[in-house]
C-alpha atoms as a PDB file:
ATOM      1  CA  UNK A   1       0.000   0.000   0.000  1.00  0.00           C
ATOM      2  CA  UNK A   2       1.224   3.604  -1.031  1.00  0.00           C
ATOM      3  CA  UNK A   3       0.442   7.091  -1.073  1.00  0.00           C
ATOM      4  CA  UNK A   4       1.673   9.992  -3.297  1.00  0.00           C
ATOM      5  CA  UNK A   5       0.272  13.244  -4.696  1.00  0.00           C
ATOM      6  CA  UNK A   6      -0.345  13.945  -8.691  1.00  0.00           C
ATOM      7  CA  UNK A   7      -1.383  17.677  -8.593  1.00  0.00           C
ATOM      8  CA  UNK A   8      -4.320  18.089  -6.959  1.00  0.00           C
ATOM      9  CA  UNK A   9      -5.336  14.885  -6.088  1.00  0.00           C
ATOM     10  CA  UNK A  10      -4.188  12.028  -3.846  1.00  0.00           C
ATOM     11  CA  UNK A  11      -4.156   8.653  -4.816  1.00  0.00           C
ATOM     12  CA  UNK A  12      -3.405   5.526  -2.673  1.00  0.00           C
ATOM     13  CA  UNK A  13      -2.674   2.479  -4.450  1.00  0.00           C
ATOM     14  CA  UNK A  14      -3.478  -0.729  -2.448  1.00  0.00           C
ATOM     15  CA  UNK A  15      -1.822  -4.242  -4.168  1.00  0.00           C
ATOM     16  CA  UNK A  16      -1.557  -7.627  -3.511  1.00  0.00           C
ATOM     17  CA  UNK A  17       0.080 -10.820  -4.814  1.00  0.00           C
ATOM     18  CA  UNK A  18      -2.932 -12.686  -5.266  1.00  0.00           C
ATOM     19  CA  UNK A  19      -3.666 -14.843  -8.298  1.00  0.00           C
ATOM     20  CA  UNK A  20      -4.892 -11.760  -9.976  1.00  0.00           C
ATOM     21  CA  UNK A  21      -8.037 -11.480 -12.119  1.00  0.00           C
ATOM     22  CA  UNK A  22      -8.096 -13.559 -15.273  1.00  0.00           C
ATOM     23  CA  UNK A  23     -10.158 -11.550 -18.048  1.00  0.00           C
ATOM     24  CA  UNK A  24     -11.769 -14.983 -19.261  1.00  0.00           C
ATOM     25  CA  UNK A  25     -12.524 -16.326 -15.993  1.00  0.00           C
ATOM     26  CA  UNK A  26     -14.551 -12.274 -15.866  1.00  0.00           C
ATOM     27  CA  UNK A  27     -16.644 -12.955 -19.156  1.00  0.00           C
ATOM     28  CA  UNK A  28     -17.693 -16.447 -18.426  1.00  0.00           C
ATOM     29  CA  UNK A  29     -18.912 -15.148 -15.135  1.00  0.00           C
ATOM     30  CA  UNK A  30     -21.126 -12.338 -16.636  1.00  0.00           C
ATOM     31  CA  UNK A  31     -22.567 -14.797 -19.403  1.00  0.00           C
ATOM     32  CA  UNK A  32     -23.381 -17.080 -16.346  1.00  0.00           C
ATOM     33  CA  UNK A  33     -25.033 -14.789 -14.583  1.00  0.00           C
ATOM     34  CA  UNK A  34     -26.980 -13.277 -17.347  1.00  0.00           C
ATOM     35  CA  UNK A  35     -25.243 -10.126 -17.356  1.00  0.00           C
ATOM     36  CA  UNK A  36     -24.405 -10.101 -20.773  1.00  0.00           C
ATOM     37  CA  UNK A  37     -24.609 -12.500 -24.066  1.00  0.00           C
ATOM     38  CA  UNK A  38     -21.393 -14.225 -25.034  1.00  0.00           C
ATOM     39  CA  UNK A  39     -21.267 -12.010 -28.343  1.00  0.00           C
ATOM     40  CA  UNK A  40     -20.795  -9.068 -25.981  1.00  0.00           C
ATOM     41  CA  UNK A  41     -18.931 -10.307 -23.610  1.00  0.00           C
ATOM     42  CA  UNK A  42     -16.477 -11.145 -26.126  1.00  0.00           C
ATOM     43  CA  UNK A  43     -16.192  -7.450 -27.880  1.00  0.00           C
ATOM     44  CA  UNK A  44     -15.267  -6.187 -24.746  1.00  0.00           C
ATOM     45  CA  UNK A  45     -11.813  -5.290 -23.621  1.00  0.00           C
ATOM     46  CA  UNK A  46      -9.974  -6.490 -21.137  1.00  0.00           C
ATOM     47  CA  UNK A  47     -10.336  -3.024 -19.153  1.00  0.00           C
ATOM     48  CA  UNK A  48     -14.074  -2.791 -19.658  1.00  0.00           C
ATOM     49  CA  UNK A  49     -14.540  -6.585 -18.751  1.00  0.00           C
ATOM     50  CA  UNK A  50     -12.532  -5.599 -15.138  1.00  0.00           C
ATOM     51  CA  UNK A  51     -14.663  -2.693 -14.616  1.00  0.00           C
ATOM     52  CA  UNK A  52     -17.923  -5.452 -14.104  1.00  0.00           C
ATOM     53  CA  UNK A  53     -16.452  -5.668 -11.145  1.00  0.00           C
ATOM     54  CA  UNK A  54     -17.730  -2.906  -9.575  1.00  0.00           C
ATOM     55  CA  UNK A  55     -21.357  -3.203 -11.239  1.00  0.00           C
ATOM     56  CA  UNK A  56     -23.856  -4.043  -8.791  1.00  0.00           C
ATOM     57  CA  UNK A  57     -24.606  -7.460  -7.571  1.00  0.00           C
ATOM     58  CA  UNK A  58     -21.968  -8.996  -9.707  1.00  0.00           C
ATOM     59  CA  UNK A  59     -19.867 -11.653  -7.884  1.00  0.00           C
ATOM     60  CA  UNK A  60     -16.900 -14.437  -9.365  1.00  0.00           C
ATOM     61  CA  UNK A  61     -17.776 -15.458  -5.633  1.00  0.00           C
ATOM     62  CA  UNK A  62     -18.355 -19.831  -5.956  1.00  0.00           C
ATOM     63  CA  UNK A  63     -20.882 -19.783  -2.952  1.00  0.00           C
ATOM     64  CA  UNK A  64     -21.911 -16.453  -0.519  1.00  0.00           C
ATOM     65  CA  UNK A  65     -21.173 -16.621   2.616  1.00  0.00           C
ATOM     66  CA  UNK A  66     -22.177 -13.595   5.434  1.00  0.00           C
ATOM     67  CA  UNK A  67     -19.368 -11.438   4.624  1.00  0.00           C
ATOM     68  CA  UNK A  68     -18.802 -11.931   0.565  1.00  0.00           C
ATOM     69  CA  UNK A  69     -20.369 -13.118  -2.653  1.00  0.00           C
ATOM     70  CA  UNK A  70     -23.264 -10.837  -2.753  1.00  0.00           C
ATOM     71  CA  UNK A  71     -21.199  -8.481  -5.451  1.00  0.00           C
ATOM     72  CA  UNK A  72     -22.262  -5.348  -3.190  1.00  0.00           C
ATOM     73  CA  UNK A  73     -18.909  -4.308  -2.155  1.00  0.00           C
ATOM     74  CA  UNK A  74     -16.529  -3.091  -5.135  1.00  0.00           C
ATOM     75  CA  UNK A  75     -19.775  -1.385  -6.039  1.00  0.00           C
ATOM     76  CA  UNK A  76     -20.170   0.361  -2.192  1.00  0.00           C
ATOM     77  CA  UNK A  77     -16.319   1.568  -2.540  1.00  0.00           C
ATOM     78  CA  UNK A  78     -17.013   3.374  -6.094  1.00  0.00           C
ATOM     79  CA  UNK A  79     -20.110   5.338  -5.227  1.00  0.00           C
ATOM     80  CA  UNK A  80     -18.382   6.377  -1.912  1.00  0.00           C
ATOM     81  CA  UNK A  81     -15.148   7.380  -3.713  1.00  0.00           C
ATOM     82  CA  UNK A  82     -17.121   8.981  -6.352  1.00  0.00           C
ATOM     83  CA  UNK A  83     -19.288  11.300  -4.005  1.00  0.00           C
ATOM     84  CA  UNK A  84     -16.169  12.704  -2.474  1.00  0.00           C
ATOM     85  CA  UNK A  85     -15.343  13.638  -6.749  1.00  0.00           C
ATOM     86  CA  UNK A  86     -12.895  11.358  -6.407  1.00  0.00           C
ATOM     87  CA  UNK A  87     -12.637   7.959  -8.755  1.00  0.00           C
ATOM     88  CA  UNK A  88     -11.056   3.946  -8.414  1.00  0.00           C
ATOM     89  CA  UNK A  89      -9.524   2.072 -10.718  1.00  0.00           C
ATOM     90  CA  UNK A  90      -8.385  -1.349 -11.286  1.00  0.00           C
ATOM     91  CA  UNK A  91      -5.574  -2.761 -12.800  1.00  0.00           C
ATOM     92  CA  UNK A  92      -4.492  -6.537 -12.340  1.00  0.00           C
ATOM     93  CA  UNK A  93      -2.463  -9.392 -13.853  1.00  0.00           C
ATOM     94  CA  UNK A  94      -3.010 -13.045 -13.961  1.00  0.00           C
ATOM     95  CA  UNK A  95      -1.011 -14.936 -11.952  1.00  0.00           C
ATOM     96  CA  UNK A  96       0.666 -12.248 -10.319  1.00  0.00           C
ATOM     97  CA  UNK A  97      -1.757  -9.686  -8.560  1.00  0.00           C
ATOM     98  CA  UNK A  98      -4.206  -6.774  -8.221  1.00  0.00           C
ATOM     99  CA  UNK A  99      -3.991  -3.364  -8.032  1.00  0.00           C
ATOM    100  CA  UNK A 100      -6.638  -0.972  -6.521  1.00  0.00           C
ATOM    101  CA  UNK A 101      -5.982   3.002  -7.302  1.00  0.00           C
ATOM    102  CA  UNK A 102      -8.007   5.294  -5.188  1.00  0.00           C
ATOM    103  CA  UNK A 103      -8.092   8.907  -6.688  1.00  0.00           C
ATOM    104  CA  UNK A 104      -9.012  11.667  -4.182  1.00  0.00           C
ATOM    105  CA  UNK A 105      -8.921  15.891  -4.218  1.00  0.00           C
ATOM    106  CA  UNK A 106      -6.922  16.711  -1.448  1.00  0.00           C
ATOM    107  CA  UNK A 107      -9.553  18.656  -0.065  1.00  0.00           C
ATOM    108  CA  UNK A 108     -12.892  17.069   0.124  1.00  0.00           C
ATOM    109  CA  UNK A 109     -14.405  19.610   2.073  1.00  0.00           C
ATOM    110  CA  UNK A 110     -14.082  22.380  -0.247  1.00  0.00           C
ATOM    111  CA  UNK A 111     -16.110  22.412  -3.868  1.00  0.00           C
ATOM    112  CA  UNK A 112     -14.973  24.815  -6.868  1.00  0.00           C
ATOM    113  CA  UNK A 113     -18.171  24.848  -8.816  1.00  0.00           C
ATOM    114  CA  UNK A 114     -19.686  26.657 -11.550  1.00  0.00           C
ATOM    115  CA  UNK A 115     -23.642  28.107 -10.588  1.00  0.00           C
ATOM    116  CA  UNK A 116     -26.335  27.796 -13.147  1.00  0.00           C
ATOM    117  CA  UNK A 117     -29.446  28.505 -13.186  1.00  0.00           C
ATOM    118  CA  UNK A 118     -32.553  25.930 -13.743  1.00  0.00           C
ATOM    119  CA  UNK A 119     -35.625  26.655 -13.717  1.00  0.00           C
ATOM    120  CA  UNK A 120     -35.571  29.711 -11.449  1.00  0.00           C
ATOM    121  CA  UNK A 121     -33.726  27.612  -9.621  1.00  0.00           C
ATOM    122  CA  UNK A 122     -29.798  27.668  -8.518  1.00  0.00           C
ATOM    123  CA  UNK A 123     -27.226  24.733  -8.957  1.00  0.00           C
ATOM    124  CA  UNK A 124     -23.677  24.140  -9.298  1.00  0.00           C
ATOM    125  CA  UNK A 125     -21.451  21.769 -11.093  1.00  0.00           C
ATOM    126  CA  UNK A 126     -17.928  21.008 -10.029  1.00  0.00           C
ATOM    127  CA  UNK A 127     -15.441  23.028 -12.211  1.00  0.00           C
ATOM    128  CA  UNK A 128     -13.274  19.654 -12.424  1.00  0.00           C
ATOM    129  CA  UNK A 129     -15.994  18.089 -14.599  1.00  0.00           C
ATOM    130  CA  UNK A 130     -16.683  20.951 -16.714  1.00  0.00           C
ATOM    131  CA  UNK A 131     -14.684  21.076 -20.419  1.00  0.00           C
ATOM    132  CA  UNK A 132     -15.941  24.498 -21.927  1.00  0.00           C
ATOM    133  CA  UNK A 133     -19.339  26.889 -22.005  1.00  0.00           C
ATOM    134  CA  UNK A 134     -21.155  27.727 -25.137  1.00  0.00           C
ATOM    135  CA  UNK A 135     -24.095  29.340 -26.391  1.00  0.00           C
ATOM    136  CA  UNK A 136     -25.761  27.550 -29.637  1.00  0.00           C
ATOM    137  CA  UNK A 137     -29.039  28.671 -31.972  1.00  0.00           C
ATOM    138  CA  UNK A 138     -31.480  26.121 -31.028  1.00  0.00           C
ATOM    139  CA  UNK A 139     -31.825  25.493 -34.954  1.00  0.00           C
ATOM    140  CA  UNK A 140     -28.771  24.286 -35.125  1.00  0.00           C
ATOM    141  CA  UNK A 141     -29.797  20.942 -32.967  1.00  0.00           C
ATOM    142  CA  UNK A 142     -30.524  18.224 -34.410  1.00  0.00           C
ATOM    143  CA  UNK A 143     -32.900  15.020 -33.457  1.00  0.00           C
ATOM    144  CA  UNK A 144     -30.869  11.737 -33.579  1.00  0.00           C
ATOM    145  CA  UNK A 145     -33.847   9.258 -32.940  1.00  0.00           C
ATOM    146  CA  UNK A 146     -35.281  10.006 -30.015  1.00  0.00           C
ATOM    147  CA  UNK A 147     -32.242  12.189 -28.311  1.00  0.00           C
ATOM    148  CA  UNK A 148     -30.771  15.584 -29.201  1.00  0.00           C
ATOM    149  CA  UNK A 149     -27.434  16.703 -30.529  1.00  0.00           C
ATOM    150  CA  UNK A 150     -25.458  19.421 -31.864  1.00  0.00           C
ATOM    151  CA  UNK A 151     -21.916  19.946 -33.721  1.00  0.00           C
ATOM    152  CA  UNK A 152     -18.756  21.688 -31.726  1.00  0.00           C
ATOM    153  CA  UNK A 153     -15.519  21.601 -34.041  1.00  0.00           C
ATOM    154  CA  UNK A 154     -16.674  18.846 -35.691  1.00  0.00           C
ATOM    155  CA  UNK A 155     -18.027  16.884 -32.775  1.00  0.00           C
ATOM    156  CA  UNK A 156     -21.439  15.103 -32.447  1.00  0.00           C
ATOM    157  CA  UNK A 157     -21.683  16.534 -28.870  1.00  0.00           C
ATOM    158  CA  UNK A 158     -25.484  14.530 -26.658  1.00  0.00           C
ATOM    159  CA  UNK A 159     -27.641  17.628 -25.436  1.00  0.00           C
ATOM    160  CA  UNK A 160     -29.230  16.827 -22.370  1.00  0.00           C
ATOM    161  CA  UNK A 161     -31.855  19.018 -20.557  1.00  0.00           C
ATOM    162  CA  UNK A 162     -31.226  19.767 -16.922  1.00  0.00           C
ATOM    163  CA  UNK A 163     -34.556  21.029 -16.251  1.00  0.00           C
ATOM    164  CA  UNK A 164     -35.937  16.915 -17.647  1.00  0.00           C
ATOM    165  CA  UNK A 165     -33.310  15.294 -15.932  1.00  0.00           C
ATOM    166  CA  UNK A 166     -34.339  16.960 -12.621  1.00  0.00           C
ATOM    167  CA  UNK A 167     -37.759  16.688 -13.279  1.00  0.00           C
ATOM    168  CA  UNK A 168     -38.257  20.316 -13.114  1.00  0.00           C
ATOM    169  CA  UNK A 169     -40.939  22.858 -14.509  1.00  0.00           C
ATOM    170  CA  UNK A 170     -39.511  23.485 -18.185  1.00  0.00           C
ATOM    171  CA  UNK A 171     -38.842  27.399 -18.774  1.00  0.00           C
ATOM    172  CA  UNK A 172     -40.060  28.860 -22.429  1.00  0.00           C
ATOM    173  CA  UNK A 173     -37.976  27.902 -25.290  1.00  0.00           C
ATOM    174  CA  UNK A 174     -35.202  30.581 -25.903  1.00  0.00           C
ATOM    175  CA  UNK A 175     -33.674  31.222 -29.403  1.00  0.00           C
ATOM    176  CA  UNK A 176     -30.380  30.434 -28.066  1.00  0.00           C
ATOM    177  CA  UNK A 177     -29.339  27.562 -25.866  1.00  0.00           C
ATOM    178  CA  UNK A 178     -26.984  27.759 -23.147  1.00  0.00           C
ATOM    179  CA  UNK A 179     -24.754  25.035 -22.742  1.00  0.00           C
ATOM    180  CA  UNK A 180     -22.251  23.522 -20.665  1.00  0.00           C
ATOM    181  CA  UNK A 181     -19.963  20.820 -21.895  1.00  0.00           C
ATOM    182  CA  UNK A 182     -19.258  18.240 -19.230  1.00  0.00           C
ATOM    183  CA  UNK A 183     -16.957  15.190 -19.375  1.00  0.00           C
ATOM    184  CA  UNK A 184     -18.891  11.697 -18.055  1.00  0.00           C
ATOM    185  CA  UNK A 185     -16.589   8.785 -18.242  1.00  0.00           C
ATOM    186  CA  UNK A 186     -14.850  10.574 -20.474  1.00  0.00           C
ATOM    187  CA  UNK A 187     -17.122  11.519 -23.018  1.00  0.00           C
ATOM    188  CA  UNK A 188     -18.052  14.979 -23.941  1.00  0.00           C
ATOM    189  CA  UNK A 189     -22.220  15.614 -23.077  1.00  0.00           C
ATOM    190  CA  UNK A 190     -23.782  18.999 -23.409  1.00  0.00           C
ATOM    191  CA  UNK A 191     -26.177  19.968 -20.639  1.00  0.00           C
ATOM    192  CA  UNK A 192     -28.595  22.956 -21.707  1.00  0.00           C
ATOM    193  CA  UNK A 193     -29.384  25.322 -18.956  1.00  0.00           C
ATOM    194  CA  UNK A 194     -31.229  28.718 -18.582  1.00  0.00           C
ATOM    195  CA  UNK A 195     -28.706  30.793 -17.526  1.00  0.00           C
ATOM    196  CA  UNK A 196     -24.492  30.236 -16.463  1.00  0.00           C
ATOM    197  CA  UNK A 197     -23.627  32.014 -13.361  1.00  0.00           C
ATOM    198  CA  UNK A 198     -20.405  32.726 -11.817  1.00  0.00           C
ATOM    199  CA  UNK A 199     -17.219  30.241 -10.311  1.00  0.00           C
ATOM    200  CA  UNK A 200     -17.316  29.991  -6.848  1.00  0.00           C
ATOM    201  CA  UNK A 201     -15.710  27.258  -4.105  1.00  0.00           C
ATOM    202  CA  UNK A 202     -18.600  25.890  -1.392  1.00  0.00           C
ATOM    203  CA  UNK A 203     -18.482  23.217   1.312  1.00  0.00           C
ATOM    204  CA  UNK A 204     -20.360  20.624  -0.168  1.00  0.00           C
ATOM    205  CA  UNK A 205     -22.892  18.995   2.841  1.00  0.00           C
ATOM    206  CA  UNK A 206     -23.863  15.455   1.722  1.00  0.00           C
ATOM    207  CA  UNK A 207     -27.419  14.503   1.464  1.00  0.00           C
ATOM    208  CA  UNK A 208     -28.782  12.529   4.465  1.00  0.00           C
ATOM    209  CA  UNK A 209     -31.829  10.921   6.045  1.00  0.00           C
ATOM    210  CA  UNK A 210     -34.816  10.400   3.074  1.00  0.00           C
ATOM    211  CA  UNK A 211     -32.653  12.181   0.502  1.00  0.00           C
ATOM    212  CA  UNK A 212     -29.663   9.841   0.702  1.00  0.00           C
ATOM    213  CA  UNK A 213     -28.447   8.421  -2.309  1.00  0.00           C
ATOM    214  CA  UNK A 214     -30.981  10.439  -4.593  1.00  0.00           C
ATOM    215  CA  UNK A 215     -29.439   9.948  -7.844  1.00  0.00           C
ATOM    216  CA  UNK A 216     -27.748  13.442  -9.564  1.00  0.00           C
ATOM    217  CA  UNK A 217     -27.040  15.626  -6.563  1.00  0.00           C
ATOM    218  CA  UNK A 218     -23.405  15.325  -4.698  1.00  0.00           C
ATOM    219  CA  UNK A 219     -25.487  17.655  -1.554  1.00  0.00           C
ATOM    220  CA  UNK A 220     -25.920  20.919  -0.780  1.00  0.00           C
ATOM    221  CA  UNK A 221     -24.506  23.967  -0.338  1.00  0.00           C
ATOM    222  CA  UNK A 222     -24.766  27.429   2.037  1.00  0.00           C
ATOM    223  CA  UNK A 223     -23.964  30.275   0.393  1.00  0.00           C
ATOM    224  CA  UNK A 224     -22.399  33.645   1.550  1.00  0.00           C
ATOM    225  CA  UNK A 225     -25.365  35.161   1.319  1.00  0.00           C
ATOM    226  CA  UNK A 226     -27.065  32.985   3.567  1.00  0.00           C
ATOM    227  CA  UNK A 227     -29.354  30.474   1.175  1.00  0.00           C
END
């Protein structure tokens, strides 16, 4: 186990000298379990086939047993790292062992975000997982079956709407779309907004009692004016 510091981030690296994890043993497993056809499982790499590991209720587990087997555990660690902004990877190789990367800011308390507005409402996105702002004509997005999408530099860029995603009262359609261009598992997506507002850094409270683990929301957030 190891620590060091790659700009603003931490990351400990945990490894062992285990028998590793053997990318075959990984796809017979999620045909078995029904996870995916054999076609699939076959097309994937061998990077994509080790990230199973942290999908939800997948196991290579023979039998479960009180503590292990259930496949709940890999999956627990990533959506803890992950709502600190943090991320986990895996590496590993047969026969020899397995490495677990754990990518943290080194300050989880404090947030740089970017506010937006939303329908009336106020929001902010970390500035880590914003690429670029824009501002496109709403004619210029197109329908792609039943999602949205418009060209930057030569990019298909996915629009998504905030306010649908949210669930939120939708505002009047504007000429012009305002757009922020986020990076999800490292793919560009464009989220339309009403209005962007300006950078600020906020202690981030996480959500807890009936709101825990609401899907889209890392917490909340008490500004210097008070709300």
């Amino acid at each position: 186990m190891g620590a060091s510091q790659d700009n603003d981030q931490v990351i400990i690296r945990i490894t062992d000298d285990g028998r590793g994890i053997d990318p075959a043993v990984m796809r017979e497993k999620a045909v078995e379990k029904g996870v995916m056809d054999r076609e699939t499982a076959q097309r994937l790499s061998d990077g994509e086939v080790m990230d199973l590991i942290f999908a939800a209720g997948f196991s290579t587990a023979a039998a479960v047993t009180d503590i292990s087997g259930r496949g709940v555990g890999m999956d627990a660690v990533r959506t803890a790292i992950e709502k600190t902004g943090g991320r986990v990877e895996l590496s590993s190789i047969p026969g020899t062992g397995t490495t677990g990367s754990l990518h943290l800011p080194l300050s989880m308390a404090v947030t740089r975000v970017m506010t937006l507005e939303v329908s009336g409402r106020q929001f902010g996105i970390p500035m880590d997982e914003i690429a670029e702002t824009v501002r496109i004509p709403r004619a210029d997005v197109v329908a792609i079956k039943d999602k949205e999408a418009f060209l930057l530099r030569d990019r298909i860029i996915p629009l998504v709407h905030l306010d649908r995603l949210l669930d939120l009262p939708p505002k009047a359609e504007a000429e012009e779309i305002a757009v922020l261009v986020v990076r999800i598992d490292k793919q560009a997506v464009g989220l339309a907004i009403e209005a962007f507002g300006e950078g600020m850094e906020v202690i981030v409270k996480p959500l807890d009692g009936p709101l825990a683990g609401m899907p889209g929301y890392l917490g909340t957030a008490l500004l210097g004016d008070g709300r």
